[in-house]
N, C-alpha and C. Protein backbone atom coordinates (compact mmCIF):
# COMPACT_ATOMS: atom_id res chain seq x y z
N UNK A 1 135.92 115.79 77.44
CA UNK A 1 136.19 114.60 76.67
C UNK A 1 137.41 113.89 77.27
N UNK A 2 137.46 112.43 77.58
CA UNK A 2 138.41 112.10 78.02
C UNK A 2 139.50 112.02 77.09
N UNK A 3 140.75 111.74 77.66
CA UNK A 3 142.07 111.57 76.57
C UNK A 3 142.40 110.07 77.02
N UNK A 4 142.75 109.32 75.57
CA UNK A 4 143.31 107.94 75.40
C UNK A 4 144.55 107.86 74.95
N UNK A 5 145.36 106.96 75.80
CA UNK A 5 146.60 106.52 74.93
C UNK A 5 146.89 105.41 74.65
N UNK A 6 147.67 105.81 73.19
CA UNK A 6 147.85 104.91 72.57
C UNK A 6 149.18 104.17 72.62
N UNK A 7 149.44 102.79 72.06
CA UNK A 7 150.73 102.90 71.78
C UNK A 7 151.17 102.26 70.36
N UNK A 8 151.72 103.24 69.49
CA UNK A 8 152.13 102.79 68.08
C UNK A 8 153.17 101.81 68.01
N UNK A 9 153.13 100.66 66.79
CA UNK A 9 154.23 99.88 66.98
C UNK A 9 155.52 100.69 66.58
N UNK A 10 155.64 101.76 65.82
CA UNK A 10 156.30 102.56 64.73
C UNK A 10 157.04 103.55 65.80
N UNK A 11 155.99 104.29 66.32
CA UNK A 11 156.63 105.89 66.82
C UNK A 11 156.61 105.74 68.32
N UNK A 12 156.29 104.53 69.21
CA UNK A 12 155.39 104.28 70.52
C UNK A 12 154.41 105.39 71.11
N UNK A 13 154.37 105.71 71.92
CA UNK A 13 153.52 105.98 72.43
C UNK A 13 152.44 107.61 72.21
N UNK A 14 151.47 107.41 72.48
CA UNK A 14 150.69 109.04 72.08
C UNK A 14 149.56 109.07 73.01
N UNK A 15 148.66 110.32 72.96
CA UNK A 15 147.83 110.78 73.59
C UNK A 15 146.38 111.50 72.62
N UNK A 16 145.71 110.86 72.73
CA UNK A 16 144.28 111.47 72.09
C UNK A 16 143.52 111.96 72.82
N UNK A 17 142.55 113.06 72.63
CA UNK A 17 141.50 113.49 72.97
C UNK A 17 140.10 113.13 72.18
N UNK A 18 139.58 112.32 72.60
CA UNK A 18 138.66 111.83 71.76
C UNK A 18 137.15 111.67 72.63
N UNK A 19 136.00 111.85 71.72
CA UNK A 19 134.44 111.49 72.39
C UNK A 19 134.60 109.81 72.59
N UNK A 20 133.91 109.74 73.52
CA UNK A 20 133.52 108.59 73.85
C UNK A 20 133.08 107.79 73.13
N UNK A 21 131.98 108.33 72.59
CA UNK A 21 131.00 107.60 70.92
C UNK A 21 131.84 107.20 70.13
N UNK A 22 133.45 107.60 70.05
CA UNK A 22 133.79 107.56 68.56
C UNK A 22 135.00 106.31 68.80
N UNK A 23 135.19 105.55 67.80
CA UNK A 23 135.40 104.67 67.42
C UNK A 23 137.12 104.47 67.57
N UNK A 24 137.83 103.46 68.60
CA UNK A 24 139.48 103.61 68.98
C UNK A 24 140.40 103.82 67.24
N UNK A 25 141.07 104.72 67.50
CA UNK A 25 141.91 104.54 66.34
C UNK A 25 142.64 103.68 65.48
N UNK A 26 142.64 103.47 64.96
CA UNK A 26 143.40 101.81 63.96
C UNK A 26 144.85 102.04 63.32
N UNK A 27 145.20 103.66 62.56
CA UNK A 27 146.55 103.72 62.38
C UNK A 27 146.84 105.10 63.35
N UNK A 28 148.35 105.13 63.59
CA UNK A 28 148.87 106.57 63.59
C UNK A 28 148.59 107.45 62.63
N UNK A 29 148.59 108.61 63.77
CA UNK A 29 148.01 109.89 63.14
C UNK A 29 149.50 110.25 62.45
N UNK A 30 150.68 110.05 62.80
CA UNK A 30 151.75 110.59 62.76
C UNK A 30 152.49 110.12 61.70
N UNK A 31 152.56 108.40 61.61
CA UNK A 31 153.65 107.72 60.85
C UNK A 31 152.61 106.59 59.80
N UNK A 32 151.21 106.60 60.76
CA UNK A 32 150.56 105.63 59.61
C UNK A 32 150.56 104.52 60.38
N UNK A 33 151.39 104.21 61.36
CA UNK A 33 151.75 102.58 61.48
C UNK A 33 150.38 102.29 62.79
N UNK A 34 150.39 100.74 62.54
CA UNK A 34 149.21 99.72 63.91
C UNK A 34 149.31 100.50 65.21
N UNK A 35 148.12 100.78 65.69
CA UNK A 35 148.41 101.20 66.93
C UNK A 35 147.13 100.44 67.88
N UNK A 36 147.12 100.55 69.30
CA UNK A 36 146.52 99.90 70.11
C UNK A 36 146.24 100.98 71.10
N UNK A 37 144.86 100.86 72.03
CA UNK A 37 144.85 101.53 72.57
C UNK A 37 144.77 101.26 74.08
N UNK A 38 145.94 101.54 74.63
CA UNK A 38 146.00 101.19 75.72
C UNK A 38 144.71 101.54 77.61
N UNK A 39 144.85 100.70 78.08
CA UNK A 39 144.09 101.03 79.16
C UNK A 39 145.34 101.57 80.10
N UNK A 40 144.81 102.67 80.93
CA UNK A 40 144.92 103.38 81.50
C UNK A 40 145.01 103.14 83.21
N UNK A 41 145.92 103.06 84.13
CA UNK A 41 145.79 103.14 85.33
C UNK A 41 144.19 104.13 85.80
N UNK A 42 143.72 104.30 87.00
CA UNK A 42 142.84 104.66 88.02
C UNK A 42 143.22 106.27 87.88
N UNK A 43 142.96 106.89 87.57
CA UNK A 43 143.16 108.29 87.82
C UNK A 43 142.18 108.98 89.36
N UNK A 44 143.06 109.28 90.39
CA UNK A 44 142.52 109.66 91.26
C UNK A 44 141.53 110.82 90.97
N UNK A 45 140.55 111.41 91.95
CA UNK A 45 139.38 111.97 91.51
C UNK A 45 140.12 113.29 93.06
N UNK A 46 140.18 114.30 92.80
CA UNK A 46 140.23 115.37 94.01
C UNK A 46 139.26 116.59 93.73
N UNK A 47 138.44 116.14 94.81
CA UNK A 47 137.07 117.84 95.08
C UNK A 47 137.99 118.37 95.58
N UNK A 48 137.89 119.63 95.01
CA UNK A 48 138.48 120.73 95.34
C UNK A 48 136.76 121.98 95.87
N UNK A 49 137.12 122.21 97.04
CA UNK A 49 135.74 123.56 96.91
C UNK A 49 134.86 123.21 98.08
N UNK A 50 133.49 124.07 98.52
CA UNK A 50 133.11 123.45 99.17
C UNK A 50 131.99 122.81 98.82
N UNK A 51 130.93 122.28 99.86
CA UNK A 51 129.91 121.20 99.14
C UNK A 51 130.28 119.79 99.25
N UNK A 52 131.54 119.18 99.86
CA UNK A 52 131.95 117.87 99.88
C UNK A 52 131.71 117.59 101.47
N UNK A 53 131.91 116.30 101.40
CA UNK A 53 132.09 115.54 102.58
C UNK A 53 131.30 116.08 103.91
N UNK A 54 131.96 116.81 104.69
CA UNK A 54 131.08 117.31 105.91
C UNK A 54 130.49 118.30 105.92
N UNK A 55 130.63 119.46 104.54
CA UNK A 55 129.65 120.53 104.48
C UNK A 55 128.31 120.42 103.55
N UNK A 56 128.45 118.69 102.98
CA UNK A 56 127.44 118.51 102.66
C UNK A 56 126.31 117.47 102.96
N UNK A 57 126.53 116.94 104.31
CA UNK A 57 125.80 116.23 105.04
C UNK A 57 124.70 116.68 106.06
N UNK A 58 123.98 116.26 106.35
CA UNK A 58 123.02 116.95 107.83
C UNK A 58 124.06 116.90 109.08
N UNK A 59 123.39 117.56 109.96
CA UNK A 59 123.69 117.26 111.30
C UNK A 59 122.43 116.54 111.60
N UNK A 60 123.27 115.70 112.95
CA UNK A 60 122.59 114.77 113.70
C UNK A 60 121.09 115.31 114.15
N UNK A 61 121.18 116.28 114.67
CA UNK A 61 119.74 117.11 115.02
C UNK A 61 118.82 117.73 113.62
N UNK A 62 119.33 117.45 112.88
CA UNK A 62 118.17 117.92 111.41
C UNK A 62 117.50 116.91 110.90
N UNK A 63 117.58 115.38 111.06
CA UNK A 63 116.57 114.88 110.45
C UNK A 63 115.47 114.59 110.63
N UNK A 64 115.32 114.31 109.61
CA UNK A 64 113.58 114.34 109.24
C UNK A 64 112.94 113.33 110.45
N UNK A 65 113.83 112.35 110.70
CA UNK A 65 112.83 111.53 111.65
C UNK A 65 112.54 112.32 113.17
N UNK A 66 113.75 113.38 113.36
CA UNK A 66 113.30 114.33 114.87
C UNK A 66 111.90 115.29 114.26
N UNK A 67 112.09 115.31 113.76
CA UNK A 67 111.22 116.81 112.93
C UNK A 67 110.11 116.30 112.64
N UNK A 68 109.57 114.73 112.38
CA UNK A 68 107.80 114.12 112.25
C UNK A 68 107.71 113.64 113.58
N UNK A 69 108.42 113.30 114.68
CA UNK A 69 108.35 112.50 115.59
C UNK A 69 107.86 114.09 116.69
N UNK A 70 108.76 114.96 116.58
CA UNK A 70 107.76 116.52 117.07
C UNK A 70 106.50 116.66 116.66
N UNK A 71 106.51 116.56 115.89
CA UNK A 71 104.45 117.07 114.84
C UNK A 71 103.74 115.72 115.39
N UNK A 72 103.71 114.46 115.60
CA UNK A 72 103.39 113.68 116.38
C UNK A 72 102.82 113.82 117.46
N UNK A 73 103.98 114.60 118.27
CA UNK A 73 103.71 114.33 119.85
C UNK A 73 102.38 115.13 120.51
């Protein structure tokens, strides 16, 4: 579930964990008071493991077009 923050006019700022489906908050959880929910900078994305980038591509000699262009000949 992603986390949203907020910022209260009252207490400033907070952090929710909330579903997606569900509906931005309207008061503080804390003091009661207006709150807004702020957008968020880009959060970078890092694969960690393998399966990325070059261990998950073909090599030049595996595709399919060498491999029908053999059964062809």
């Amino acid at each position: 579930m992603p986390t949203y923050e907020y910022a209260c006019d009252k207490c400033g700022r907070f952090e929710v964990v909330q579903k997606i489906t569900e509906e931005p908050l309207a008061e503080c959880p804390t003091c009661g008071g207006h709150v807004q929910r702020l957008i968020s900078k880009n959060v970078g994305i890092i694969f960690k493991g393998s399966g990325f980038y070059i261990t998950d591509t073909r090599a030049a000699g595996n595709s399919a077009e060498t491999s029908s262009d053999e059964k062809a000949s």
